[in-house]
N, C-alpha and C. Protein backbone atom coordinates (compact mmCIF):
# COMPACT_ATOMS: atom_id res chain seq x y z
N UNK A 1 60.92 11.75 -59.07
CA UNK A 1 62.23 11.61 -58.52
C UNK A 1 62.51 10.15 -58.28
N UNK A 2 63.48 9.74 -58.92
CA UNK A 2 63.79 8.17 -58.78
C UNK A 2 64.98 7.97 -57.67
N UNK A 3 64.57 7.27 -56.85
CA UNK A 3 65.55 6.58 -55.51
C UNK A 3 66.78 6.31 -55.82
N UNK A 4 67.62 6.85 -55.45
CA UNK A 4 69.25 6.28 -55.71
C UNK A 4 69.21 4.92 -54.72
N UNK A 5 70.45 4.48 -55.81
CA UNK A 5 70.72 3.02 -54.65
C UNK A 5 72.00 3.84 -53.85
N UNK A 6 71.64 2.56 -52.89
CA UNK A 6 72.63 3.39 -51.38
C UNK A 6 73.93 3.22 -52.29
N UNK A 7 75.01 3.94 -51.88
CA UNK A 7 75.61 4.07 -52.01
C UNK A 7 76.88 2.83 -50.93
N UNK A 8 78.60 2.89 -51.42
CA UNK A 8 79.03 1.98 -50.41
C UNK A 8 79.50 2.18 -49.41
N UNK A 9 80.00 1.63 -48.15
CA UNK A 9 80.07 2.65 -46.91
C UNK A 9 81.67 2.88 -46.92
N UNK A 10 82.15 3.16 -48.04
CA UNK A 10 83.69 3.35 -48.06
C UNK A 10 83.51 5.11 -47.78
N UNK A 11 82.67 6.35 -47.84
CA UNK A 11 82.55 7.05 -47.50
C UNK A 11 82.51 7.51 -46.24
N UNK A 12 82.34 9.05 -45.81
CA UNK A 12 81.87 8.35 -44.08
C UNK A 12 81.13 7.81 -43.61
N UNK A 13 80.94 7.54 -42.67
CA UNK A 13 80.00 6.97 -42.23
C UNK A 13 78.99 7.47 -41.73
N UNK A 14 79.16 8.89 -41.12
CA UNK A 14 78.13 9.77 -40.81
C UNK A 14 77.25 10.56 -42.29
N UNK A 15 78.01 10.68 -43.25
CA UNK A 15 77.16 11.25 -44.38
C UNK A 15 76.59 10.11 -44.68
N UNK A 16 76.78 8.85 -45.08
CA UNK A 16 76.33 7.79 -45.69
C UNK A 16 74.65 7.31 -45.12
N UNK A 17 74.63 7.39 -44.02
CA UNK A 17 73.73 6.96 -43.23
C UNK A 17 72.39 8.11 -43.28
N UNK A 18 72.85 9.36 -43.62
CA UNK A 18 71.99 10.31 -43.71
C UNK A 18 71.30 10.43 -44.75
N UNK A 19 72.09 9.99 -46.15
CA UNK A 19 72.14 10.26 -47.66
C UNK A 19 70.74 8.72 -48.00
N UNK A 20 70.90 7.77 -46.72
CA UNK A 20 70.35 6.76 -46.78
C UNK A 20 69.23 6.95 -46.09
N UNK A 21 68.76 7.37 -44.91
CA UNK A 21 67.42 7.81 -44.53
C UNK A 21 66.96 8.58 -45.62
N UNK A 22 67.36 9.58 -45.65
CA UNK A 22 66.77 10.96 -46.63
C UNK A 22 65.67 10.01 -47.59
N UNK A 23 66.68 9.43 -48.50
CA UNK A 23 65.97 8.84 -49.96
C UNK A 23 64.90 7.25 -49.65
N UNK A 24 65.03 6.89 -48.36
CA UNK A 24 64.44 6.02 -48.11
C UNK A 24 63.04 6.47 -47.79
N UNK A 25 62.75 7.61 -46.98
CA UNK A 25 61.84 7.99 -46.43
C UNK A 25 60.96 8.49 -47.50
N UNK A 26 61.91 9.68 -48.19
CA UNK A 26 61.49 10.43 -49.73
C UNK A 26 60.74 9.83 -50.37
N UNK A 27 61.32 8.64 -50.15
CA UNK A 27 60.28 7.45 -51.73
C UNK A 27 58.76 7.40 -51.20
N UNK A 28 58.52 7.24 -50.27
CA UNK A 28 57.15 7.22 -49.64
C UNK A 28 56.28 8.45 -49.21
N UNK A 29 57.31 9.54 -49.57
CA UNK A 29 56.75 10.52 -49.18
C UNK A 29 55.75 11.27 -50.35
N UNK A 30 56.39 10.90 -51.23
CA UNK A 30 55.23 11.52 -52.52
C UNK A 30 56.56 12.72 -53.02
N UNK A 31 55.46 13.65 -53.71
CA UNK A 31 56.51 14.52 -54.63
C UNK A 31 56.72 16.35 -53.15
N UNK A 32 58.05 16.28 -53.22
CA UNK A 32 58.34 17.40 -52.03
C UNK A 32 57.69 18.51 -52.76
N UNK A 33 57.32 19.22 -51.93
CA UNK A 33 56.08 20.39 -51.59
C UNK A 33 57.38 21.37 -52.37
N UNK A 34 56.41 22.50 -53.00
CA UNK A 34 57.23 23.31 -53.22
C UNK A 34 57.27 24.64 -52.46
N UNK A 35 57.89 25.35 -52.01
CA UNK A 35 58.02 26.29 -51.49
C UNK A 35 57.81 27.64 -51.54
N UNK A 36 56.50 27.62 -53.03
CA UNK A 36 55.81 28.77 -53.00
C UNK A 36 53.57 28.46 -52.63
N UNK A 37 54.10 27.53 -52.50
CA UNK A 37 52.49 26.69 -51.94
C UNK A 37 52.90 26.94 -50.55
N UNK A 38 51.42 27.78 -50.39
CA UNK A 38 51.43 27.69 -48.56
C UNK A 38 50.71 26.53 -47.58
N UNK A 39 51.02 26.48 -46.65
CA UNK A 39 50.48 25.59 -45.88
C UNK A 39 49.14 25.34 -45.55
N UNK A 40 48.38 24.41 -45.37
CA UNK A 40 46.97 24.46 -45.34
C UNK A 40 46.86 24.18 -43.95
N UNK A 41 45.81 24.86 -43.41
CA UNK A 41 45.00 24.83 -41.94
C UNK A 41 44.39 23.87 -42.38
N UNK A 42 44.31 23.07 -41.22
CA UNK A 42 43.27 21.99 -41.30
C UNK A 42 42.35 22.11 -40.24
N UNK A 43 41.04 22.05 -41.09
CA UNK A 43 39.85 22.83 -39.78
C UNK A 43 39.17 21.28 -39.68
N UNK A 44 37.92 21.03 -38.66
CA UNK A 44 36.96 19.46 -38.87
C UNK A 44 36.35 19.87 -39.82
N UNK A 45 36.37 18.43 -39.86
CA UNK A 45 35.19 18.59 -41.44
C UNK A 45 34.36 17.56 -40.98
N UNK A 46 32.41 17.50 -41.09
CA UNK A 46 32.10 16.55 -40.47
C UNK A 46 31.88 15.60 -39.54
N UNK A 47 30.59 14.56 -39.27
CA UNK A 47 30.97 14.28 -37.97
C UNK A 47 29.67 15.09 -37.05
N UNK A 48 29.36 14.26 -36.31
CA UNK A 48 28.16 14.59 -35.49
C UNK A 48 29.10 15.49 -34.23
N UNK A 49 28.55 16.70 -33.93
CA UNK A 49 29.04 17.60 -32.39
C UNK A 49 28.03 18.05 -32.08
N UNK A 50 27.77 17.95 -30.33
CA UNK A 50 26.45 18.94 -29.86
C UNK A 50 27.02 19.98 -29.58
N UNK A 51 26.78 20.81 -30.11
CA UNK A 51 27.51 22.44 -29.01
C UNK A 51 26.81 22.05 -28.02
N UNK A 52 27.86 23.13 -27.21
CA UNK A 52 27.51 22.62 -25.75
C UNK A 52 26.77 23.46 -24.91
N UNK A 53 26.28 24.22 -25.18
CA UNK A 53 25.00 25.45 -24.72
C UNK A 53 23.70 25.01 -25.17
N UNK A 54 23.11 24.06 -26.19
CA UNK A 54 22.48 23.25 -26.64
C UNK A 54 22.21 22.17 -25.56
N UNK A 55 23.13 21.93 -24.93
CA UNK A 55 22.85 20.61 -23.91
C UNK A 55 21.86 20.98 -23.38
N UNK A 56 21.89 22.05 -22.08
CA UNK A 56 20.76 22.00 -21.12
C UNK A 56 19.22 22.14 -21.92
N UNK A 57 19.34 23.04 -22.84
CA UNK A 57 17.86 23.11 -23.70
C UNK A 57 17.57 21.65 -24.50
N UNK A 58 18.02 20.69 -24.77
CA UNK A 58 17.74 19.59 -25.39
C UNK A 58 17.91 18.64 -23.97
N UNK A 59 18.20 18.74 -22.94
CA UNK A 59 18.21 18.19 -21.66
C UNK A 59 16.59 18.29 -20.87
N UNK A 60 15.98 19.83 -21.08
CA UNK A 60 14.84 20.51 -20.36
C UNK A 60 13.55 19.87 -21.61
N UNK A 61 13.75 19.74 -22.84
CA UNK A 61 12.58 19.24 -23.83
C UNK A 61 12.47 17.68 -23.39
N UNK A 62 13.77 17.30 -23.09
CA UNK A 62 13.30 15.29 -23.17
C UNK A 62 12.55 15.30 -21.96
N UNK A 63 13.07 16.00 -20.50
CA UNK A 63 12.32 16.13 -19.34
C UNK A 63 11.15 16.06 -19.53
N UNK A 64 10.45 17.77 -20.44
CA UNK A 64 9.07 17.93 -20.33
C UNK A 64 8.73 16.85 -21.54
N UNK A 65 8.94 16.25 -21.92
CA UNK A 65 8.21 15.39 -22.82
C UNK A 65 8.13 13.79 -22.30
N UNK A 66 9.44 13.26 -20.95
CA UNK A 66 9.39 12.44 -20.29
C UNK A 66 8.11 12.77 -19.28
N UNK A 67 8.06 14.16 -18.64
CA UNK A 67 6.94 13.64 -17.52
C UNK A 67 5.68 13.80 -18.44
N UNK A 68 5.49 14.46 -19.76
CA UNK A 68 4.42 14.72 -20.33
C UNK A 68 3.31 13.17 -20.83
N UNK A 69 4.39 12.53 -20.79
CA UNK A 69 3.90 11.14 -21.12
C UNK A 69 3.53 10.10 -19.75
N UNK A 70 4.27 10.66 -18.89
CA UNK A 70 4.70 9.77 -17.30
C UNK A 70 2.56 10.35 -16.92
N UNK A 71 2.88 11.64 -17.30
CA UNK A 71 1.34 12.03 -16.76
C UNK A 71 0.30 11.64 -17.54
N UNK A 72 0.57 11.69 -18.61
CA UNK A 72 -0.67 11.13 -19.63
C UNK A 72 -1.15 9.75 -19.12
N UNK A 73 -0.02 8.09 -19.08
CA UNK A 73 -0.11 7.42 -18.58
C UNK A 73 -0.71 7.31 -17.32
N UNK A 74 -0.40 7.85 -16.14
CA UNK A 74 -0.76 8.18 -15.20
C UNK A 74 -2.68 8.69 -15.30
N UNK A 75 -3.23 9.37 -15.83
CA UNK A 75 -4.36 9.89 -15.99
C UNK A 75 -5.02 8.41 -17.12
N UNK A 76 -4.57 8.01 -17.95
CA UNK A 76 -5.13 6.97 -18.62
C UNK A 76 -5.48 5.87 -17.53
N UNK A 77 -4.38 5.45 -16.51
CA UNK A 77 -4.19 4.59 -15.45
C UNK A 77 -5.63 4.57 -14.50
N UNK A 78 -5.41 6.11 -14.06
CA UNK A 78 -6.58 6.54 -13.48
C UNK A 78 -8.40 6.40 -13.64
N UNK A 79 -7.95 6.71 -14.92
CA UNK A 79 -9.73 6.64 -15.88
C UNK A 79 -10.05 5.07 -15.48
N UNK A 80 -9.22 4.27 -16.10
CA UNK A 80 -9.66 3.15 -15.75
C UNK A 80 -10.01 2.65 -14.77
N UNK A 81 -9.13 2.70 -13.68
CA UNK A 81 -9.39 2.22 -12.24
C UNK A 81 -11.17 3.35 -11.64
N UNK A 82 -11.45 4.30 -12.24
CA UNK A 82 -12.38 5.06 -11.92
C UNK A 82 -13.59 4.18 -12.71
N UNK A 83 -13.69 3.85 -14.02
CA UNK A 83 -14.57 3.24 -14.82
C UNK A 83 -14.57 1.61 -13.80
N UNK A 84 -13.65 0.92 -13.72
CA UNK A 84 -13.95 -0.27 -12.81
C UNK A 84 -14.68 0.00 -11.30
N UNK A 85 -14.72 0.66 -10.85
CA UNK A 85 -14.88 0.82 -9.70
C UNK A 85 -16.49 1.42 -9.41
N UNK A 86 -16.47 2.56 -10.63
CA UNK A 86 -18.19 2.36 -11.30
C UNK A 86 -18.67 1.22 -11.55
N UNK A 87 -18.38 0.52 -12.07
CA UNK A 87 -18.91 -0.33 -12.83
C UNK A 87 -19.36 -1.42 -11.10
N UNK A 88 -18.20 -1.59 -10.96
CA UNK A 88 -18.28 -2.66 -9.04
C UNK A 88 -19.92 -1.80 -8.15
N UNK A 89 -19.35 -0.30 -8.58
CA UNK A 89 -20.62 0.11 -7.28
C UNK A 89 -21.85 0.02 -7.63
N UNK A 90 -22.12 -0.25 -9.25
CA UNK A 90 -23.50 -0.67 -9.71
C UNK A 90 -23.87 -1.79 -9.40
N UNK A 91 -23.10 -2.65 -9.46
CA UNK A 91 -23.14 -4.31 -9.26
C UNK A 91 -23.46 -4.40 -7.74
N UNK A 92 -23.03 -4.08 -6.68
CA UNK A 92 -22.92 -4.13 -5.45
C UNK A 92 -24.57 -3.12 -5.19
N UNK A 93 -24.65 -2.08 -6.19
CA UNK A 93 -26.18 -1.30 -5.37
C UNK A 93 -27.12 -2.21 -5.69
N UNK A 94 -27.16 -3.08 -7.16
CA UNK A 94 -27.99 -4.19 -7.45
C UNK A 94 -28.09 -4.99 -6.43
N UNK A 95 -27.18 -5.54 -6.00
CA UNK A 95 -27.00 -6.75 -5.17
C UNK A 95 -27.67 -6.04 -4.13
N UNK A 96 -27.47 -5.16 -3.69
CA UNK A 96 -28.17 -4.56 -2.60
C UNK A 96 -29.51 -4.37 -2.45
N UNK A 97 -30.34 -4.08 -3.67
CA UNK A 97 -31.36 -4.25 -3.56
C UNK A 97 -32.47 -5.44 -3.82
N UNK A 98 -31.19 -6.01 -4.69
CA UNK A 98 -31.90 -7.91 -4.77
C UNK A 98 -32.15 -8.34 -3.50
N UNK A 99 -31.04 -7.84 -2.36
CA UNK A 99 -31.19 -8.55 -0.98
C UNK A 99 -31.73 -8.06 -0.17
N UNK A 100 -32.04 -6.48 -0.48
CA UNK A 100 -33.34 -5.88 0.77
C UNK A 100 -34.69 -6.40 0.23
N UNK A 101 -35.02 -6.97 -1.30
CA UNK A 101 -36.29 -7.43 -1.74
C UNK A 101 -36.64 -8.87 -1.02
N UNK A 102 -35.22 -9.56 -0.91
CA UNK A 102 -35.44 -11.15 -0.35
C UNK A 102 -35.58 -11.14 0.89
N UNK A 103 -35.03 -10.03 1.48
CA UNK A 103 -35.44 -10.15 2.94
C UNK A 103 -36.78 -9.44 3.26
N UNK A 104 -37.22 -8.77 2.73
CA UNK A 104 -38.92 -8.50 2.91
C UNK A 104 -39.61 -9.30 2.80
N UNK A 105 -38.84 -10.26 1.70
CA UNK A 105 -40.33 -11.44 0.96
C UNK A 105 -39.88 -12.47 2.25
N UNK A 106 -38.53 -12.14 3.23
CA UNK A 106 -38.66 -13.24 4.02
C UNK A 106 -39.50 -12.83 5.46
N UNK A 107 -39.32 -12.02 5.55
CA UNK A 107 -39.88 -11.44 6.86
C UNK A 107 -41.24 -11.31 6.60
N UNK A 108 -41.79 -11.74 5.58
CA UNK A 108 -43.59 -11.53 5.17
C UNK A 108 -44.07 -12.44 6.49
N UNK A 109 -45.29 -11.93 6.93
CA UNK A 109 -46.02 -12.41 8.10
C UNK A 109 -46.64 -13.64 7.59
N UNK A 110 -47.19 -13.44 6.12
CA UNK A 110 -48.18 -14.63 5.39
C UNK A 110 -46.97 -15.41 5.19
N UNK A 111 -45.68 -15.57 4.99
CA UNK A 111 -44.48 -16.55 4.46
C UNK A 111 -44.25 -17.33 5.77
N UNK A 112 -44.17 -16.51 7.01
CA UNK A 112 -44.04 -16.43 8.57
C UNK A 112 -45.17 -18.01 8.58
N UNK A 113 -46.25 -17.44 8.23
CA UNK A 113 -47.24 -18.32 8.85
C UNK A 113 -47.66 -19.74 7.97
N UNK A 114 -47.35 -19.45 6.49
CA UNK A 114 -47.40 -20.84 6.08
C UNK A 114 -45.98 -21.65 6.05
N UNK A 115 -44.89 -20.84 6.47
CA UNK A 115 -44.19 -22.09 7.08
C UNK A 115 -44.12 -22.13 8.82
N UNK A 116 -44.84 -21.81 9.48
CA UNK A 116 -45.46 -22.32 10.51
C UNK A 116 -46.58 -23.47 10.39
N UNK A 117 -47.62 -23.39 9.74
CA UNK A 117 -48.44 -24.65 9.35
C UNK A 117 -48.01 -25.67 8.67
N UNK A 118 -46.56 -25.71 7.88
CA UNK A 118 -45.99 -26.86 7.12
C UNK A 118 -45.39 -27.39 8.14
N UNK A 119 -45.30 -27.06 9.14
CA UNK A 119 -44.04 -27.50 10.27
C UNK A 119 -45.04 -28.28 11.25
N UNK A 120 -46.53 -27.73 11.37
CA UNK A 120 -47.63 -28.39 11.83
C UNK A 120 -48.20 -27.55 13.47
N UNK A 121 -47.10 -26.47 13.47
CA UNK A 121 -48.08 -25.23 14.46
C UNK A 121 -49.11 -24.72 14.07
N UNK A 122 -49.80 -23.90 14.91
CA UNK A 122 -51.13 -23.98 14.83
C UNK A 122 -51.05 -22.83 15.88
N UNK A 123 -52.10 -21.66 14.82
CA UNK A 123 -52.71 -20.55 16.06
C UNK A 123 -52.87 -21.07 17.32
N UNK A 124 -52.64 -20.13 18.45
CA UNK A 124 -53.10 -20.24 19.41
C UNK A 124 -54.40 -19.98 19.56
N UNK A 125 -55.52 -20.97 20.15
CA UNK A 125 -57.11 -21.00 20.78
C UNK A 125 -57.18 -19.74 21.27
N UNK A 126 -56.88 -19.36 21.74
CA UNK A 126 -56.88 -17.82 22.66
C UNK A 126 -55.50 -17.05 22.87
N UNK A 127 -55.80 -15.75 23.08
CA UNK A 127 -54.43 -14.94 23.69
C UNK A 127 -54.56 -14.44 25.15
N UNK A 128 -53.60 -14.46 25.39
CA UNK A 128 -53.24 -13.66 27.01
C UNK A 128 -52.09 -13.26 27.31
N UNK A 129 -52.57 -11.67 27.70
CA UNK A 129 -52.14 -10.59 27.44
C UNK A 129 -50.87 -10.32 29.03
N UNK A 130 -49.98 -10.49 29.47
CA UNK A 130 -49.28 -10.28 30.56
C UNK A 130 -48.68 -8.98 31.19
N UNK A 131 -49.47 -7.93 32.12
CA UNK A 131 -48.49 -6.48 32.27
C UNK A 131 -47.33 -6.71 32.31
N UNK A 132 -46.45 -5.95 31.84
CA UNK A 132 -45.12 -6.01 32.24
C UNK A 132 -44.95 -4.94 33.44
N UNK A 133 -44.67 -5.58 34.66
CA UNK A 133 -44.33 -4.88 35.62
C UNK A 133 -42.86 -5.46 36.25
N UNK A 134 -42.27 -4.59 36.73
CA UNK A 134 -40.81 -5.05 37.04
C UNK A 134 -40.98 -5.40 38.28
N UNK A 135 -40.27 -6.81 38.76
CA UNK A 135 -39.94 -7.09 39.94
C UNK A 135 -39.62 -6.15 41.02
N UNK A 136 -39.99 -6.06 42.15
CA UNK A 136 -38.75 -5.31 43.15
C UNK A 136 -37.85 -6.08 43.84
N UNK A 137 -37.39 -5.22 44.11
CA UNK A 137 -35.35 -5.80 43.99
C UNK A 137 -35.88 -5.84 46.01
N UNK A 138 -35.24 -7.08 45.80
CA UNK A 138 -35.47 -7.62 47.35
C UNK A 138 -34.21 -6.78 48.00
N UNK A 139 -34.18 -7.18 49.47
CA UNK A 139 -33.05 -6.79 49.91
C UNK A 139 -31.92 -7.61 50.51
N UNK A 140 -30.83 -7.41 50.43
CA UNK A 140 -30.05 -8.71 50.82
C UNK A 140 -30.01 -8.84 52.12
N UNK A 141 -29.68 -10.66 52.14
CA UNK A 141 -30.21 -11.17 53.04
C UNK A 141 -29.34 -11.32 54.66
N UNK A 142 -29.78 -11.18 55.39
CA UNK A 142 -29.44 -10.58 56.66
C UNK A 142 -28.94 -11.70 57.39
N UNK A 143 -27.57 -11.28 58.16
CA UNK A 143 -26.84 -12.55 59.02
C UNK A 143 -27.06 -13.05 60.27
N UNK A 144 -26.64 -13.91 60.74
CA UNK A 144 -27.44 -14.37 61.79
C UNK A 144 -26.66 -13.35 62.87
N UNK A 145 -27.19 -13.29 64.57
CA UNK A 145 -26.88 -12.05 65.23
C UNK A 145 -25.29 -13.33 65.87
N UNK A 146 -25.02 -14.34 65.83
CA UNK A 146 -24.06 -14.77 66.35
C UNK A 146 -23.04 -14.40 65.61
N UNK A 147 -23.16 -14.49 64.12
CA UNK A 147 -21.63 -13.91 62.74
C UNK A 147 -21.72 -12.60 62.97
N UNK A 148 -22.68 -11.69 62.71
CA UNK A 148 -22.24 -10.45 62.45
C UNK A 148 -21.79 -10.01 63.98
N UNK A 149 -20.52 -8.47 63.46
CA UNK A 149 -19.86 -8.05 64.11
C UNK A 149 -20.97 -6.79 64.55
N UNK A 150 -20.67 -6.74 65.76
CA UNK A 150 -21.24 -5.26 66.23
C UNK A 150 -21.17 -3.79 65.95
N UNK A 151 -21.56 -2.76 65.66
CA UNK A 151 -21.27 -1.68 65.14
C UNK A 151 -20.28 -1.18 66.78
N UNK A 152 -19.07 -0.75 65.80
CA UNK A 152 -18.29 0.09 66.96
C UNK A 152 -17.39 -1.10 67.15
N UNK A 153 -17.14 -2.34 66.31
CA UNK A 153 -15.89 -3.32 66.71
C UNK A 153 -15.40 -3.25 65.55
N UNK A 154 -14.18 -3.51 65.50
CA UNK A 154 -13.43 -3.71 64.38
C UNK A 154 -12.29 -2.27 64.05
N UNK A 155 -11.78 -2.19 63.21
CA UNK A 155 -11.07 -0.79 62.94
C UNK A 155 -10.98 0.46 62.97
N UNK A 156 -12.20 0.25 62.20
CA UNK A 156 -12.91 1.39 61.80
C UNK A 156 -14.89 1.60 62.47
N UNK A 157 -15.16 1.05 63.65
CA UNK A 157 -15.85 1.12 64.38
C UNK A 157 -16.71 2.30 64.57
N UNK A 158 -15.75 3.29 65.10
CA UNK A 158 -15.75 4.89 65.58
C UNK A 158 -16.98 5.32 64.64
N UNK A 159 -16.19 4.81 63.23
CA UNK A 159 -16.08 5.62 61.82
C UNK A 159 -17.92 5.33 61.84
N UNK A 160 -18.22 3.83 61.84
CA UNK A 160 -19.62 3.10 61.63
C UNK A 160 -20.69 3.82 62.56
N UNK A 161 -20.14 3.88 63.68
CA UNK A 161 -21.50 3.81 64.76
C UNK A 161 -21.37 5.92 64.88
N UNK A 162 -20.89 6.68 64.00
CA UNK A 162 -20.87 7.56 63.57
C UNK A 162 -21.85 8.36 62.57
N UNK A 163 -22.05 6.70 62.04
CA UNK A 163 -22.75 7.41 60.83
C UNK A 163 -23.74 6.72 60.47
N UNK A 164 -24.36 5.98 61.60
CA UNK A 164 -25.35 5.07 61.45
C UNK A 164 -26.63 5.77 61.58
N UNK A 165 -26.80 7.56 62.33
CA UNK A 165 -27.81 7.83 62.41
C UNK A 165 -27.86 8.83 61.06
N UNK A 166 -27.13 9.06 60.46
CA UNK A 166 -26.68 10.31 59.40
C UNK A 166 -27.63 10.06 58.02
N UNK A 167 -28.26 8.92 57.53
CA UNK A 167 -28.50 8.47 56.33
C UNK A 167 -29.73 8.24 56.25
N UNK A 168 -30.88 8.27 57.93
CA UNK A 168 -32.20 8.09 57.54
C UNK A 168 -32.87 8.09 59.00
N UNK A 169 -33.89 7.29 58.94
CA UNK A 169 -34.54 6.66 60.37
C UNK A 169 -33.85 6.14 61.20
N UNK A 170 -33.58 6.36 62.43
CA UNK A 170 -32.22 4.93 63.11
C UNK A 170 -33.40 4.13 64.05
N UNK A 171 -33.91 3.47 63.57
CA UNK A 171 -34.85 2.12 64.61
C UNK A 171 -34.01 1.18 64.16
N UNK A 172 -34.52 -0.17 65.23
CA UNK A 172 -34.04 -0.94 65.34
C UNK A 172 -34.20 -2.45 63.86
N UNK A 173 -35.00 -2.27 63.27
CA UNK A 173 -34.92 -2.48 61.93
C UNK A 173 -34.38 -2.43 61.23
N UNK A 174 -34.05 -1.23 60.90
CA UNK A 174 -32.92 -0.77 59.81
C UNK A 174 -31.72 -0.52 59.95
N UNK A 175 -31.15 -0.73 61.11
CA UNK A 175 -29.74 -0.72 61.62
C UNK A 175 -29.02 -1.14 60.93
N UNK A 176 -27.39 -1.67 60.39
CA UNK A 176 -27.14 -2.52 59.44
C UNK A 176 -27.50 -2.89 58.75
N UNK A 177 -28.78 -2.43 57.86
CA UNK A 177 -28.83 -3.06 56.97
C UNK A 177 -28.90 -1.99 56.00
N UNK A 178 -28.72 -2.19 54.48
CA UNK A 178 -28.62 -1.25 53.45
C UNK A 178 -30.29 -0.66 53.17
N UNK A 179 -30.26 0.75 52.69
CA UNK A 179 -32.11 0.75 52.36
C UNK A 179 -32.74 -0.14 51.45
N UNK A 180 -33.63 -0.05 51.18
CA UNK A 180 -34.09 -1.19 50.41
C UNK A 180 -35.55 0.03 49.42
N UNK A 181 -35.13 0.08 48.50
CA UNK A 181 -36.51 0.79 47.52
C UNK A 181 -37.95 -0.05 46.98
N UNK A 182 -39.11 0.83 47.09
CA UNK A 182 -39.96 -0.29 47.13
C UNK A 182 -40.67 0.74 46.09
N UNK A 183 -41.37 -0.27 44.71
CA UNK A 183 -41.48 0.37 43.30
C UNK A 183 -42.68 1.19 43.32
């Protein structure tokens, strides 16, 4: 179909303008459809889509395959820090017994005594032997009769000369003074 030229606007003006879209548009439109061709549905064609019931099950696999690895790592992590830590407590039981051997060879009586003679001591000529007996515990020492207060002066007086016979012998010795244990 070949484009008419517009026509001049000595016609009306309302047909003219119509007669002039029509064939303007036409030209670009290609060849008009005929009217025993039916219309085509246009469905997608192509093109990435997740259905969407698919989500949560491709949601639940990356999970278990995210912590499946989070744990693997985790247990690899582990081994190691377990293998170092062997390895430290061997080193440390060595060391341990390198240093209970050096301290025997130091505490030796014969090591004792020849570095006592390099130093220029010398056995003792003789020994003597001392009991151990424990001191006895003296008793404390007693005030003169001008400072100390009399039993039965002071506050609580009553309370003293109450209970001065209650705790033992009452002579004149032991009056005021605390007992005294003899070993």
């Amino acid at each position: 179909m070949q484009p008419t030229p517009p026509t001049l606007l000595d016609e009306t003006a309302g047909d003219a303008a119509d007669v002039l879209a029509d064939q303007t548009f036409d030209a670009f439109a290609g060849p008009a459809p005929t009217a025993a061709a039916p219309e085509r549905v246009r469905t997608r064609r192509g093109g990435p889509h997740a259905p969407l019931p698919l989500l949560p099950l491709i949601g639940l696999c990356a999970g278990i395959g995210i912590a499946y690895v989070a744990q693997t790592a985790h247990l690899t992590q582990t081994t190691y820090q377990q293998s170092t830590l062997a390895a430290q407590q061997a080193d440390l039981q060595r060391q341990d017994a390198q240093l209970a051997d050096d301290l025997a060879r130091l505490r030796s009586p014969v090591r004792i005594d020849a570095a006592a003679q390099r130093l220029g001591l010398r056995p003792p000529s003789r020994w003597i032997y001392v009991a151990a007996v424990p001191a006895p515990i003296a008793p404390p020492a007693t005030t003169t009769a001008s400072t100390a207060t009399p039993p039965g002066s002071g506050p609580l007086g009553h309370v003293v000369e109450a209970m001065v016979g209650s705790f033992g012998p009452t002579g004149s010795s032991g009056a005021g003074r605390a007992p005294s244990r003899a070993p």
